[in-house]
C-alpha atoms as a PDB file:
ATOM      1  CA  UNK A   1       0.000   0.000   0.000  1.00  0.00           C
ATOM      2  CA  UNK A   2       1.106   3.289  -0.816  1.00  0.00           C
ATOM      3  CA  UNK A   3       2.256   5.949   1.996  1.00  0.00           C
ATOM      4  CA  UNK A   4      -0.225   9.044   2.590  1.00  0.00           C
ATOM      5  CA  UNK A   5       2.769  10.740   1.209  1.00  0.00           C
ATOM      6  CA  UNK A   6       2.995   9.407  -1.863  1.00  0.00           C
ATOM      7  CA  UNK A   7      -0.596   9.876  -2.698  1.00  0.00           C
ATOM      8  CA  UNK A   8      -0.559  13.355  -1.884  1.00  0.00           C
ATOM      9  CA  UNK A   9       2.572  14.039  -3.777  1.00  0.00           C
ATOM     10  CA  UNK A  10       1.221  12.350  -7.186  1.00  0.00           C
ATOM     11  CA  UNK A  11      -1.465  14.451  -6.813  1.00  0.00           C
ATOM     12  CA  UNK A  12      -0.219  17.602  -6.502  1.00  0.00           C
ATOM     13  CA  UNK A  13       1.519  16.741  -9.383  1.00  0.00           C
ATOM     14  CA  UNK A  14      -1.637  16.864 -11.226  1.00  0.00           C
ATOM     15  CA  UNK A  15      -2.754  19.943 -13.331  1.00  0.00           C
ATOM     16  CA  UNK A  16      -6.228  19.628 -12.520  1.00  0.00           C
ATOM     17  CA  UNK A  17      -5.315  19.502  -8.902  1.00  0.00           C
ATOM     18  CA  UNK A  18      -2.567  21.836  -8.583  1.00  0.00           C
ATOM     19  CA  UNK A  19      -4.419  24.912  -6.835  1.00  0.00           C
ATOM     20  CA  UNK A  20      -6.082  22.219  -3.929  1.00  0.00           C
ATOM     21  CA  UNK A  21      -4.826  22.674  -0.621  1.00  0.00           C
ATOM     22  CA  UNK A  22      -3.424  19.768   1.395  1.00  0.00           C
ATOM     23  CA  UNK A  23      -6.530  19.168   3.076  1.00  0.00           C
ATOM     24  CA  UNK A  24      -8.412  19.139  -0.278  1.00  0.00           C
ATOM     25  CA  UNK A  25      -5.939  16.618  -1.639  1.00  0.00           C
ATOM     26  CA  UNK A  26      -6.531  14.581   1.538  1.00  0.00           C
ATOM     27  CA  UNK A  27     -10.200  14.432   0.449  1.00  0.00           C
ATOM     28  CA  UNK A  28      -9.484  13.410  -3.165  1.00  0.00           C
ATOM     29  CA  UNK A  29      -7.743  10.472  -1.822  1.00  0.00           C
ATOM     30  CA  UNK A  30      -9.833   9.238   0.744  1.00  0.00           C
ATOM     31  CA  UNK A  31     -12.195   9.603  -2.343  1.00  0.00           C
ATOM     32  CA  UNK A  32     -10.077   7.277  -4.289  1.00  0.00           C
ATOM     33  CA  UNK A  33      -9.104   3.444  -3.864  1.00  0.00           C
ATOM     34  CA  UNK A  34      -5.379   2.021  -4.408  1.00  0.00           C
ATOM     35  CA  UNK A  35      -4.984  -0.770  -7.012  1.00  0.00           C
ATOM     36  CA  UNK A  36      -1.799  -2.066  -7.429  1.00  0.00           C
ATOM     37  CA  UNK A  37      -1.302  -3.623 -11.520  1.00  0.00           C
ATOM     38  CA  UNK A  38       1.447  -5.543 -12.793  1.00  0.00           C
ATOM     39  CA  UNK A  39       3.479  -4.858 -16.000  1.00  0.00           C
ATOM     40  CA  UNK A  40       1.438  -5.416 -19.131  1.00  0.00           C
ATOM     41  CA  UNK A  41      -2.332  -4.631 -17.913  1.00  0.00           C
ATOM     42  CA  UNK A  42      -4.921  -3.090 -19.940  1.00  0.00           C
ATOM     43  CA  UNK A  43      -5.704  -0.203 -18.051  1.00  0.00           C
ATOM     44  CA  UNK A  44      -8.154   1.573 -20.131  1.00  0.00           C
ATOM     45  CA  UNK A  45      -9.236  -0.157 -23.676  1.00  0.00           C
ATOM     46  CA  UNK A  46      -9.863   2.362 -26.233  1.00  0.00           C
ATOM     47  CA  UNK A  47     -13.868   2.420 -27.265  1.00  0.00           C
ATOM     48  CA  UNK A  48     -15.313   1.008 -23.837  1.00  0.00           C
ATOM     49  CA  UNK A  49     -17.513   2.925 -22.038  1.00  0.00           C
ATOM     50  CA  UNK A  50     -15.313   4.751 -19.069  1.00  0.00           C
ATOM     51  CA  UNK A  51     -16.898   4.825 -15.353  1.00  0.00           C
ATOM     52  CA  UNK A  52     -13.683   6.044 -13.347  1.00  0.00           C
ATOM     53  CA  UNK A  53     -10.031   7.710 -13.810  1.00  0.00           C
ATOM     54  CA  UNK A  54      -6.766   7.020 -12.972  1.00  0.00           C
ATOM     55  CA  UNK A  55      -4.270   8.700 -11.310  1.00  0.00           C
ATOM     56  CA  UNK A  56      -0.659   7.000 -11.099  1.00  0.00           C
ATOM     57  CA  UNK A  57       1.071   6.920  -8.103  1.00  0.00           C
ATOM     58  CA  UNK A  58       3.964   4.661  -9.086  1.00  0.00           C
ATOM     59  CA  UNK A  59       4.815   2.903 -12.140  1.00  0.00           C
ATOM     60  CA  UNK A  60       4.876   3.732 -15.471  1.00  0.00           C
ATOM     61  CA  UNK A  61       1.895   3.452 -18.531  1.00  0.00           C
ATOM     62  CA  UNK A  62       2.077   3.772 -22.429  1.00  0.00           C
ATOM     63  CA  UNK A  63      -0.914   5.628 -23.869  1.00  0.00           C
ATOM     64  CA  UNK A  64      -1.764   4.640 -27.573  1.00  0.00           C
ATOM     65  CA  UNK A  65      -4.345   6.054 -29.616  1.00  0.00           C
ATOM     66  CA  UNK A  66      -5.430   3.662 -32.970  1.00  0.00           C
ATOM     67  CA  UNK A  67      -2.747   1.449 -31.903  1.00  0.00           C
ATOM     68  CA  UNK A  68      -0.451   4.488 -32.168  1.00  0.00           C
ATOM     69  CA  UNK A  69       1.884   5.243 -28.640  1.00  0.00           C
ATOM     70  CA  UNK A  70       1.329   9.050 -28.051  1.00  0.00           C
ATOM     71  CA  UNK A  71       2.453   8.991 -24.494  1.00  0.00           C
ATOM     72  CA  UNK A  72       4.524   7.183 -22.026  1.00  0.00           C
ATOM     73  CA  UNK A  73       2.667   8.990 -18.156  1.00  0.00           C
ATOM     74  CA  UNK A  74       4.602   8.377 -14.972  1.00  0.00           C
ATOM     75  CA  UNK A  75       3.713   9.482 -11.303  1.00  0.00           C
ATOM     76  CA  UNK A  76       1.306  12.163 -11.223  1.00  0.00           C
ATOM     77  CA  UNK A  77      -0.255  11.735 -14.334  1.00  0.00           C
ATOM     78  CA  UNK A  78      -4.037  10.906 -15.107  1.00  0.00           C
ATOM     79  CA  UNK A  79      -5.971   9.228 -17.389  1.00  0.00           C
ATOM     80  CA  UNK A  80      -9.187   8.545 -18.054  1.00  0.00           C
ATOM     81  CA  UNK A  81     -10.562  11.993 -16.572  1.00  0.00           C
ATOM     82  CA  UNK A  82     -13.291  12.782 -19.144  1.00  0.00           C
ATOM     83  CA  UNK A  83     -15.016   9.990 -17.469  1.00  0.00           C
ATOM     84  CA  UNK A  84     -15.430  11.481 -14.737  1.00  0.00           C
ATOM     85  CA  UNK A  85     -17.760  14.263 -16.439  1.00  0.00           C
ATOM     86  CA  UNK A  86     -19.698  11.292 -18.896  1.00  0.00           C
ATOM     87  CA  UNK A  87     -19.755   7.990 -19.493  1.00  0.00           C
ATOM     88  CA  UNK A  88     -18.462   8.408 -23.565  1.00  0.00           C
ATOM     89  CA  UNK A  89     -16.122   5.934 -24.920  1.00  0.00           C
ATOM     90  CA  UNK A  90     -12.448   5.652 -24.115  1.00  0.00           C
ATOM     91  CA  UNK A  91     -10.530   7.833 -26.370  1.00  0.00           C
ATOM     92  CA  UNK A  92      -7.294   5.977 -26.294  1.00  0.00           C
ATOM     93  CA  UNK A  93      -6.021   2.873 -24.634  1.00  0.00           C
ATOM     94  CA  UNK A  94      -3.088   2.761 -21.424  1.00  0.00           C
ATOM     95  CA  UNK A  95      -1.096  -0.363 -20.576  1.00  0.00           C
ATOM     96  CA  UNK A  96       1.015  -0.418 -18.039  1.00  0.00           C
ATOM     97  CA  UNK A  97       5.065  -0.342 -18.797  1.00  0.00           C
ATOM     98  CA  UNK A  98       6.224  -1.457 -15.541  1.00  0.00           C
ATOM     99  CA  UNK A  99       4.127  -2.525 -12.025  1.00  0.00           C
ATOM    100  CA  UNK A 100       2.068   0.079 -11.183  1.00  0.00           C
ATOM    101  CA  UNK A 101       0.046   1.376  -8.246  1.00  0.00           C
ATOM    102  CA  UNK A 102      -2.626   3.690  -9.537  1.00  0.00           C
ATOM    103  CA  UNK A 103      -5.546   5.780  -7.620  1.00  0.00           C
ATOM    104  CA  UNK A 104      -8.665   4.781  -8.783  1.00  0.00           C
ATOM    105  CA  UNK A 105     -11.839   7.591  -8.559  1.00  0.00           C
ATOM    106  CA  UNK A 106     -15.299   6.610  -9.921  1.00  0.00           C
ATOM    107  CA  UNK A 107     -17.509   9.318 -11.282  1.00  0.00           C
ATOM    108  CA  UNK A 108     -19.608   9.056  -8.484  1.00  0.00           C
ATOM    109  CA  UNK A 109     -16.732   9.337  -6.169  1.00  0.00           C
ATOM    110  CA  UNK A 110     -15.194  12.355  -7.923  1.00  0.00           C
ATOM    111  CA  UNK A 111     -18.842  14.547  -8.259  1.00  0.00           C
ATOM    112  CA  UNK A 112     -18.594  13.952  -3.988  1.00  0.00           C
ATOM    113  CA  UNK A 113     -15.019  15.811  -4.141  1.00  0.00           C
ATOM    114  CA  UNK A 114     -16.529  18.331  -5.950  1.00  0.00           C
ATOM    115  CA  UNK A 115     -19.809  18.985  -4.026  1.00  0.00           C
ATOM    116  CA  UNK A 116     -17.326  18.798  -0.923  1.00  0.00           C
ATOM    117  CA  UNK A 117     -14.477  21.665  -3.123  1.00  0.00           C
ATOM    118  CA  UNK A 118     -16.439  23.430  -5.270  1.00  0.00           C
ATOM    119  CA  UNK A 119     -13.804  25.658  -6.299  1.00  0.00           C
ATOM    120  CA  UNK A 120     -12.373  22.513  -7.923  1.00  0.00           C
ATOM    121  CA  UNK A 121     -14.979  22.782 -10.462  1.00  0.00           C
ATOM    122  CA  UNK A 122     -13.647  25.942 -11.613  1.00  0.00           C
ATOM    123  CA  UNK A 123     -10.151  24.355 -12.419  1.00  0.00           C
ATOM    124  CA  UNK A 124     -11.664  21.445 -14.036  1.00  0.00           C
ATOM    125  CA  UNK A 125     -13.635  24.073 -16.290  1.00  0.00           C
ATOM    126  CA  UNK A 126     -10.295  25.728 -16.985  1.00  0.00           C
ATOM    127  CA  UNK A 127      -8.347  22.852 -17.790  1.00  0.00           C
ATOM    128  CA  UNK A 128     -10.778  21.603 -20.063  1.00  0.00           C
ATOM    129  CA  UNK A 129     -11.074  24.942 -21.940  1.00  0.00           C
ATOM    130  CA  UNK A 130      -7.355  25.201 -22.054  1.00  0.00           C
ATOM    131  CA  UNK A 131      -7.389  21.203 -23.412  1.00  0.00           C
ATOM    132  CA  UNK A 132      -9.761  22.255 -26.190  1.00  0.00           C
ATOM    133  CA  UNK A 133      -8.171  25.730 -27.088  1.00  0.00           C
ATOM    134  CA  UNK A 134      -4.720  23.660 -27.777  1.00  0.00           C
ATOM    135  CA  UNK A 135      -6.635  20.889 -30.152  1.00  0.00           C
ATOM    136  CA  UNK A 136      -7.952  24.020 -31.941  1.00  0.00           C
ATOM    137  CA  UNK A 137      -4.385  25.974 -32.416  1.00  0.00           C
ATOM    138  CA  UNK A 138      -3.024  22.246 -33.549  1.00  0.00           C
ATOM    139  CA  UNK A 139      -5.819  21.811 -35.788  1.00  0.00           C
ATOM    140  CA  UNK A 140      -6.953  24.727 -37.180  1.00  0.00           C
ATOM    141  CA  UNK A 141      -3.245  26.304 -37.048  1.00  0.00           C
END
């Protein structure tokens, strides 16, 4: 099992939770539960319906998109967050590189967090504006 520590470091490492306060983080993983995968799993399966996210607290995982590697995520990353706004398909896949021990937060879980910090709405809105105003500059130009 992972140390307090270590779950509260990974997630300050994350953008959408880099304005929380410690005792806001504490809440997000209390909110959370640890699973612990070895090298190889199929994290997230590109197309399936998505209930929960991931955040990675050790370990390393390769994101592909169409069978295409687009990222390799270490500690502190996440994936899998738009499922925590809707239940749309997966839009990539993530296998883990190495053993990993990941926080787990169903939607359910996470929409508690944010009834309990509501000011982490407003970063969520932000980050997802900021997401969707890069894929316009890389696609439009």
């Amino acid at each position: 099992m992972a140390s307090k520590k270590s779950y509260l470091d990974s997630l300050r490492k994350v953008s959408l939770f880099s304005s929380c306060s410690t005792k806001d983080l504490e809440k997000i993983a209390k909110a959370g539960d640890e699973v612990s995968l070895p090298a190889g799993a199929l994290v997230i399966d590109q197309g399936q319906t998505g209930r929960e996210a991931f955040i990675i607290i050790s370990g390393t995982a390769t994101v592909r998109r169409n069978g295409k590697k687009v990222a390799v995520l270490a500690s502190g990353a996440v994936v899998g967050e738009l499922s925590l706004l809707d239940h749309g398909p997966r839009t990539a896949s993530v296998t883990t590189d190495t053993d990993c021990v990941m926080l787990v937060i169903s939607q359910r879980q996470f929409l508690a967090v944010i009834d309990a910090i509501p000011a982490l709405s407003h970063k969520l809105l932000a980050t997802l504006a900021g997401r969707i105003r890069e894929l316009d500059r890389q696609y439009f130009g």
